[in-house]
Structures are given as structure tokens and as C-alpha cells.
Protein backbone atom coordinates (compact mmCIF):
# COMPACT_ATOMS: atom_id res chain seq x y z
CA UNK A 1 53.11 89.61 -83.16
CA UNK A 2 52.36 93.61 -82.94
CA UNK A 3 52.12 95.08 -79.80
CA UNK A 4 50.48 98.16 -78.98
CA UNK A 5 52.10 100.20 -75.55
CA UNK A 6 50.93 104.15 -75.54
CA UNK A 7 49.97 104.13 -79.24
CA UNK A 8 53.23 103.08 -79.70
CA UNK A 9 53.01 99.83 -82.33
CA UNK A 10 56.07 97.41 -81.48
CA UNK A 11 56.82 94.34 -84.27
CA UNK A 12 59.57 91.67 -83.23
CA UNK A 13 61.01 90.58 -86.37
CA UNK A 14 63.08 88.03 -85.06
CA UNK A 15 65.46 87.39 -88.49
CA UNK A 16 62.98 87.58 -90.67
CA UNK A 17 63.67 91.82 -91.64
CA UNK A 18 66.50 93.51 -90.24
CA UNK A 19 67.51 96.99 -90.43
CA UNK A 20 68.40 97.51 -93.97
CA UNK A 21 68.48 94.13 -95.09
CA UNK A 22 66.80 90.58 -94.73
CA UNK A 23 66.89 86.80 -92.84
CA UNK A 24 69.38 84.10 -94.46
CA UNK A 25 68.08 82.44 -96.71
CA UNK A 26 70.94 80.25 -97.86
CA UNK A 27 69.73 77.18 -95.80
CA UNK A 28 68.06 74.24 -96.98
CA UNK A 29 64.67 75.22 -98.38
CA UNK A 30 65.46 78.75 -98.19
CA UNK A 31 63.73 81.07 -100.65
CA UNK A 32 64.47 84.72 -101.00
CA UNK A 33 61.02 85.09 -102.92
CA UNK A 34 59.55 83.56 -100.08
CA UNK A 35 61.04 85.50 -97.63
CA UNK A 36 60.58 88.83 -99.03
CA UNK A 37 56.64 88.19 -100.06
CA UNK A 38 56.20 87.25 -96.67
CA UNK A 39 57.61 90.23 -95.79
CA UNK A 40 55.82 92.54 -97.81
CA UNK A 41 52.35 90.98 -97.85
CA UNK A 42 52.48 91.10 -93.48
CA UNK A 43 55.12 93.41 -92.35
CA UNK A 44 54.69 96.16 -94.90
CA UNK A 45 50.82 96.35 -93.88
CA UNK A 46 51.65 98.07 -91.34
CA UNK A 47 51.81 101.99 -90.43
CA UNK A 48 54.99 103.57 -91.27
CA UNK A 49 55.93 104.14 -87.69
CA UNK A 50 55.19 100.70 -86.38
CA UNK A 51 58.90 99.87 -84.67
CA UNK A 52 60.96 97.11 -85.35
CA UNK A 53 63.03 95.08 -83.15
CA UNK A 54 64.72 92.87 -85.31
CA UNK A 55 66.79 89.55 -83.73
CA UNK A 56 69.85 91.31 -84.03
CA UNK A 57 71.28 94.61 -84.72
CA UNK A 58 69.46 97.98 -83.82
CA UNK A 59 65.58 98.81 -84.20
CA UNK A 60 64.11 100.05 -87.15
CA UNK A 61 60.85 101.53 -88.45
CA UNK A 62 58.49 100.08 -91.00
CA UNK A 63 58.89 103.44 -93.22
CA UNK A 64 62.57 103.10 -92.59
CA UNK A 65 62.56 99.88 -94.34
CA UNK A 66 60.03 100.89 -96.67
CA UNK A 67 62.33 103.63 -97.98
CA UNK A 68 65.69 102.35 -97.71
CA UNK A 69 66.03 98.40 -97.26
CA UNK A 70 67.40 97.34 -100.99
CA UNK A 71 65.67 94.04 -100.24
CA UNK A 72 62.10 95.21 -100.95
């Protein structure tokens, strides 16, 4: 879901992308190719200063994660 408050674009990323890293996906049926396409083909559409609030640990930014998260 992305959110729009004061031209201010707002992503809740639940555990699916956290700051610098990504969700678990040592469960059954998990798949980290999966996980990180998903990632990539809907979360990295978006504008570099869309912020994240991810379901745990502090918020991030899309270009943050672009840049630094070794996952993608």
C-alpha cells in the first residue's frame, strides 16, 4: 500500500524489506529469489524518497535501500 500525506510517499513494508536487509525466508516455502524479485519488481518502482516503515526496526528510504541493502 503507498500512501501519499503532503507529497510525502509512505510504504509499510511489513517484513517483507527492512532497513538494510530482507524478510525470513527460512520457513516452509520460503524463497529468497522470490522474495527479493518481489521486492525489486514493486518496491524498487518507486521514487527514491518514498519512506519505509518496515515491521520492525527503524524507517528507511527507497534510495536508502537502493544504495546500501546487500540484499538487492
Amino acid at each position: 500500500m503507498l500512501l501519499l500525506f503532503s507529497n510525502e510517499e509512505i510504504v509499510f513494508t511489513g517484513d517483507t524489506l527492512f532497513s538494510g536487509s530482507v524478510g525470513r525466508t527460512d520457513f516452509p516455502e520460503g524463497s529468497m529469489s522470490q522474495l527479493v524479485n518481489s521486492i525489486k519488481s514493486k518496491l524498487m518502482t518507486l521514487s527514491d524518497d518514498t519512506i519505509c516503515y518496515p515491521g520492525h526496526n527503524e524507517p528507511t528510504t527507497i534510495g536508502n535501500e537502493r544504495l546500501y541493502n546487500p540484499f538487492l
